[in-house]
C-alpha atoms as a PDB file:
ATOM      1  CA  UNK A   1      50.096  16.218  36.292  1.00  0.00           C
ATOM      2  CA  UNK A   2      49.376  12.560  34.494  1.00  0.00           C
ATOM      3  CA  UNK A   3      51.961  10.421  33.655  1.00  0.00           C
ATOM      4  CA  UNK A   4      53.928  11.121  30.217  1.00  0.00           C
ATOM      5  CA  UNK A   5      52.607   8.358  27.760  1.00  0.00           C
ATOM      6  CA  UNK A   6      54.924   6.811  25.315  1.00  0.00           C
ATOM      7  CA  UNK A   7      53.862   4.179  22.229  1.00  0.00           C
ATOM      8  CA  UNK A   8      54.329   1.201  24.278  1.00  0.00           C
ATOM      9  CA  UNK A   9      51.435   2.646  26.394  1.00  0.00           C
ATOM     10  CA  UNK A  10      48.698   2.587  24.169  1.00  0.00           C
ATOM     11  CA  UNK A  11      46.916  -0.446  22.907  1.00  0.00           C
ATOM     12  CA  UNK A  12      43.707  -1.645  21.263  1.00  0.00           C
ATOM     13  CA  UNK A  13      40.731  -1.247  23.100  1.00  0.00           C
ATOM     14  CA  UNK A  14      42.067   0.802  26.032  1.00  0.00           C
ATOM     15  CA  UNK A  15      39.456   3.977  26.762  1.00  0.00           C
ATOM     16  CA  UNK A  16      40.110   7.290  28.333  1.00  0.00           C
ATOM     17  CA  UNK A  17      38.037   9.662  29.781  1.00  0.00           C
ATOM     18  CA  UNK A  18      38.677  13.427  29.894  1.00  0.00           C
ATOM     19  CA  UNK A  19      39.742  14.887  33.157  1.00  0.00           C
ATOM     20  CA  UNK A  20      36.801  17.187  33.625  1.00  0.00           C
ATOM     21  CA  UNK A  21      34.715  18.772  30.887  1.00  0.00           C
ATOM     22  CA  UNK A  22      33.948  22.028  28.971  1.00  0.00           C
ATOM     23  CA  UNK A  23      30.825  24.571  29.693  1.00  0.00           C
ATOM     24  CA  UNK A  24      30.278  26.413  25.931  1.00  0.00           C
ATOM     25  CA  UNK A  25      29.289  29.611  26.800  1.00  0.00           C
ATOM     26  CA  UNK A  26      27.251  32.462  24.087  1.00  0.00           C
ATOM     27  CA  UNK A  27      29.950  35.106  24.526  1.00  0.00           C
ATOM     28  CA  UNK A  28      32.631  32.061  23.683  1.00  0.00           C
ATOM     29  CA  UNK A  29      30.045  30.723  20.595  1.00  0.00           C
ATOM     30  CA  UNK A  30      29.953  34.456  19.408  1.00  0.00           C
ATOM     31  CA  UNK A  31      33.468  35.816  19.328  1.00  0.00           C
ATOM     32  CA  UNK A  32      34.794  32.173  18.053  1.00  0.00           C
ATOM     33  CA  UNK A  33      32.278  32.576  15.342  1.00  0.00           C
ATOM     34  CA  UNK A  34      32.959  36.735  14.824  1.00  0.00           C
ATOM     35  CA  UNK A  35      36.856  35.296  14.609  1.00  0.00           C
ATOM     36  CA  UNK A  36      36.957  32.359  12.170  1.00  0.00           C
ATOM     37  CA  UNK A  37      33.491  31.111  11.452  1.00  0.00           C
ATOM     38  CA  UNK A  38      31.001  34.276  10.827  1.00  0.00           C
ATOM     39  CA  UNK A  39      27.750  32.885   9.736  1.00  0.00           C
ATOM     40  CA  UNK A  40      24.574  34.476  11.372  1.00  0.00           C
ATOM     41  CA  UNK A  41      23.565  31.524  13.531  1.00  0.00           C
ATOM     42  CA  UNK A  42      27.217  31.160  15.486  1.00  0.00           C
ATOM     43  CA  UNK A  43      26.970  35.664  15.801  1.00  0.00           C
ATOM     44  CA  UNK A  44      23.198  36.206  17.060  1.00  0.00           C
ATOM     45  CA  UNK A  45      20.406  34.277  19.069  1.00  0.00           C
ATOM     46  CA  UNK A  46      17.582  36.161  16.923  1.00  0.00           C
ATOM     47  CA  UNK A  47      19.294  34.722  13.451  1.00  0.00           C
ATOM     48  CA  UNK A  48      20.121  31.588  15.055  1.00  0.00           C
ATOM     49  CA  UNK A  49      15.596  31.323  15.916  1.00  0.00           C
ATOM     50  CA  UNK A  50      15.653  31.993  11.918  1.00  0.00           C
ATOM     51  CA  UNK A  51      17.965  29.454  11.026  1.00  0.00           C
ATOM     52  CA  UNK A  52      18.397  25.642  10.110  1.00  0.00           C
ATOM     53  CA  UNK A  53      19.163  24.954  13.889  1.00  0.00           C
ATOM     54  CA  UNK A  54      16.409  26.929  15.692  1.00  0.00           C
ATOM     55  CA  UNK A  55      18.723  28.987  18.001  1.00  0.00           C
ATOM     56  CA  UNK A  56      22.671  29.918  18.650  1.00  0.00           C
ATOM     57  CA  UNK A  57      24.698  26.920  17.678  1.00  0.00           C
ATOM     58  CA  UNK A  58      28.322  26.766  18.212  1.00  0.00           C
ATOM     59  CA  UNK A  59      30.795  26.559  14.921  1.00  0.00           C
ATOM     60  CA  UNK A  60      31.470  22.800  14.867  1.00  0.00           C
ATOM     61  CA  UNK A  61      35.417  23.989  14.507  1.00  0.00           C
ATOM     62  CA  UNK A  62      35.096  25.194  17.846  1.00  0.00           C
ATOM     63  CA  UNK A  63      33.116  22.266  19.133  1.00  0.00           C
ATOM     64  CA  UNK A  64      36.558  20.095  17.360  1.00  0.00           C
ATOM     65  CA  UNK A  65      38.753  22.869  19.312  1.00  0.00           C
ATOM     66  CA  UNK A  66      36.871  22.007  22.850  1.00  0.00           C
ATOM     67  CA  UNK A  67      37.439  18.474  21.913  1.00  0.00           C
ATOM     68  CA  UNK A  68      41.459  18.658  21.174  1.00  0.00           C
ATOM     69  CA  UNK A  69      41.695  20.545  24.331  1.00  0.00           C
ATOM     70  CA  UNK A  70      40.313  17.988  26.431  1.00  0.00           C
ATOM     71  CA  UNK A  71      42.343  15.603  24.756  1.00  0.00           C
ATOM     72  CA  UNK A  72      45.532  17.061  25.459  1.00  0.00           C
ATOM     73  CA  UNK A  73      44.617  17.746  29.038  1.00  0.00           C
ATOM     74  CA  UNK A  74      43.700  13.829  29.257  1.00  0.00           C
ATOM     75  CA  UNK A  75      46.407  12.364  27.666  1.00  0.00           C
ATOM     76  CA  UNK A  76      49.493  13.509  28.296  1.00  0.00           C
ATOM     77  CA  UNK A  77      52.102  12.330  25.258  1.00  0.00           C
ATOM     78  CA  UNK A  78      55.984  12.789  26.155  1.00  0.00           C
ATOM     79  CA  UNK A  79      56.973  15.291  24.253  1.00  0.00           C
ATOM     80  CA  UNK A  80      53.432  16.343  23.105  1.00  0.00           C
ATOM     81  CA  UNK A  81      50.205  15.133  21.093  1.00  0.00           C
ATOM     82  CA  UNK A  82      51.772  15.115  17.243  1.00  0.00           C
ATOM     83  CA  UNK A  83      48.494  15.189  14.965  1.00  0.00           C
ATOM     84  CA  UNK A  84      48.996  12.795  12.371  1.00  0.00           C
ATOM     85  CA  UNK A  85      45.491  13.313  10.435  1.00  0.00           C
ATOM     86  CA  UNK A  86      42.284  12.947  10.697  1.00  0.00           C
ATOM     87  CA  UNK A  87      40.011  10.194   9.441  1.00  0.00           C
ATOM     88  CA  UNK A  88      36.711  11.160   9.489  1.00  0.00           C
ATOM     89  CA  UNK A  89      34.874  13.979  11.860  1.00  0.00           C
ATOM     90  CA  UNK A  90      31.041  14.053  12.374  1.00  0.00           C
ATOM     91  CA  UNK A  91      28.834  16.373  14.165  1.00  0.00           C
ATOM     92  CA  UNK A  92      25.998  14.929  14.921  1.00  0.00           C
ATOM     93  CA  UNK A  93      23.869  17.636  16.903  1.00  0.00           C
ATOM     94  CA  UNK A  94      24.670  21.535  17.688  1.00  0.00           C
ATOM     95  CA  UNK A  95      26.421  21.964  20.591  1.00  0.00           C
ATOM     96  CA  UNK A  96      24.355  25.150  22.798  1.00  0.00           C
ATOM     97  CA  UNK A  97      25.362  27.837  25.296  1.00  0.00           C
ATOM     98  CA  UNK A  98      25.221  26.382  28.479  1.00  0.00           C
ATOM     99  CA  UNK A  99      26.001  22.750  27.179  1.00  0.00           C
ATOM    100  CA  UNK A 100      28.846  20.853  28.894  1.00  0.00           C
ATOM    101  CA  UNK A 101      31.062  18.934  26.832  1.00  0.00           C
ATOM    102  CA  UNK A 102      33.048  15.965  27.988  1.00  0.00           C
ATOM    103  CA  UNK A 103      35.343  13.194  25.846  1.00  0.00           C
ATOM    104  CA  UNK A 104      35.542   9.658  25.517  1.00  0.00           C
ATOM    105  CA  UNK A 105      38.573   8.193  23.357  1.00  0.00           C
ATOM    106  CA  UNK A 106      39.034   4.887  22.174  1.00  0.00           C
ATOM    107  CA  UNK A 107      42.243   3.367  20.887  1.00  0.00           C
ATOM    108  CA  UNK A 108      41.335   1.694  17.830  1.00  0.00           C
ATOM    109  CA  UNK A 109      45.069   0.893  16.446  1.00  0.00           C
ATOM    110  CA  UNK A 110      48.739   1.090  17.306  1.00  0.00           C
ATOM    111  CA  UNK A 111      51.342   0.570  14.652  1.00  0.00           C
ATOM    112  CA  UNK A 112      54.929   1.854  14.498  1.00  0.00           C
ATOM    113  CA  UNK A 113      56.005   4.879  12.033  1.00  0.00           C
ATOM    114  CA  UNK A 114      57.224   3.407   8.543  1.00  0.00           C
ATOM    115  CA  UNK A 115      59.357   6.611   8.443  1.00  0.00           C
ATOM    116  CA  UNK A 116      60.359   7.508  12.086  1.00  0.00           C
ATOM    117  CA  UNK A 117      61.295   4.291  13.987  1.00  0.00           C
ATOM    118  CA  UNK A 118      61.411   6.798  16.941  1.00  0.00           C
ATOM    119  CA  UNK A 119      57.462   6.872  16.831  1.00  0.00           C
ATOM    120  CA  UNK A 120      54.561   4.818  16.399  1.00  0.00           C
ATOM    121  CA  UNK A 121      51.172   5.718  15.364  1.00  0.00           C
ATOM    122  CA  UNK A 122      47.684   5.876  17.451  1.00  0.00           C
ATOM    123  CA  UNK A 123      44.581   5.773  15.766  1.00  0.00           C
ATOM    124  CA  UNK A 124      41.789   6.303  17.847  1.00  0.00           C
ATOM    125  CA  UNK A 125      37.836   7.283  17.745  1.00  0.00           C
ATOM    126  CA  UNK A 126      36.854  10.508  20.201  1.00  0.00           C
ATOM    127  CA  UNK A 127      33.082  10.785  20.831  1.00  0.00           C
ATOM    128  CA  UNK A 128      32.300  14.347  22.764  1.00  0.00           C
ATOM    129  CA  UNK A 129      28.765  14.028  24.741  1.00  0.00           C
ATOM    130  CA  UNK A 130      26.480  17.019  26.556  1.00  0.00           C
ATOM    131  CA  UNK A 131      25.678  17.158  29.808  1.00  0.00           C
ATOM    132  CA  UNK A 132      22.172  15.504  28.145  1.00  0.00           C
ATOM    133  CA  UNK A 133      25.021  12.232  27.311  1.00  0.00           C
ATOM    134  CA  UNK A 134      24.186  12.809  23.660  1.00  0.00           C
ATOM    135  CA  UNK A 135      26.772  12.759  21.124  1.00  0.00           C
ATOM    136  CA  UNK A 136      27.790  15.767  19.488  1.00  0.00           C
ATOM    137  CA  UNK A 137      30.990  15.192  17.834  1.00  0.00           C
ATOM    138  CA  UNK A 138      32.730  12.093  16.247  1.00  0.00           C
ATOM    139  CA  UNK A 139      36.292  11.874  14.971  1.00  0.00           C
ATOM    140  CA  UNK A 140      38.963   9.229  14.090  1.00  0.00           C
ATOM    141  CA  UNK A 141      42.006  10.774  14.770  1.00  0.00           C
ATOM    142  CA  UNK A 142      45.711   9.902  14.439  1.00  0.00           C
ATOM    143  CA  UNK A 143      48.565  11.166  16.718  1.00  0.00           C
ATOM    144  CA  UNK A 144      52.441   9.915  16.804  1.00  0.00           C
ATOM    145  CA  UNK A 145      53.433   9.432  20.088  1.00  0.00           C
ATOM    146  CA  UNK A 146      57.100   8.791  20.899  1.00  0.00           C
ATOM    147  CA  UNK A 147      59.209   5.141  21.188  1.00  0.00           C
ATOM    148  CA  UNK A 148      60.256   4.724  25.309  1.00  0.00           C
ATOM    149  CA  UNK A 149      63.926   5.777  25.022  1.00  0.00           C
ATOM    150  CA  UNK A 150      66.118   2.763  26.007  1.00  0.00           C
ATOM    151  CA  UNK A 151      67.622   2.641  29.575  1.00  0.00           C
END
């Protein structure tokens, strides 16, 4: 198990990569899509051919799903990865069956909380690649993560 992180562990610049990576599967594309995104080109490979991206594409919700899971497998927050909002998210090509997705997070900012002096604030960019290194996802997300307790 990684090391609990606390605020005074983060700062600017510092990159993490996920611990391992994701294979998207069709069954996983169509029953996440069935569930909470039911357009014809996340349900069926023959609508998906007919469609805007020329095959099965995954919902990009569960592309951002994939993508918080390997973030809270790779970065282990004391107490646990508080979302705090999100900036902007882009996807920027559809992610396949068979197509392995991995993480790469940034720290862009670390501030302390305004309202909880308990917590501070870590703004950071994620970029999720294939297997084929492209980028698939972009995000700037913000997470609280918890003030070291005094000794």
């Amino acid at each position: 198990m990684p090391q609990e992180l606390y605020f005074e562990d983060f700062y600017v610049g510092q990159t993490m990569n996920s611990i391992g990576s994701a294979k998207v599967t069709a069954e996983e594309i169509k029953e996440f899509g069935q569930k909470y995104d039911p357009q014809p080109f996340h349900l069926d490979e023959a609508a998906g051919e007919n469609s805007f991206f020329k095959g099965l594409a995954a919902s990009g919700w569960l592309t951002a799903a994939i993508v918080m899971r390997l973030r809270v497998q790779s970065i282990t927050v004391a107490g646990g990865m508080i979302g705090a909002g999100v900036e902007e998210m882009r996807w920027t090509l559809p992610v396949r069956p068979g197509d392995t997705i991995r993480t790469e997070i940034e720290v862009l900012g670390v501030r302390q909380s305004s309202s909880r002096a308990d917590y501070g604030i870590v703004r950071t960019r994620t970029l999720a690649f294939n297997q084929r290194n492209e980028v698939v996802l972009r995000s700037t997300v913000n997470f609280l993560a918890p003030v070291r307790p005094k000794a």
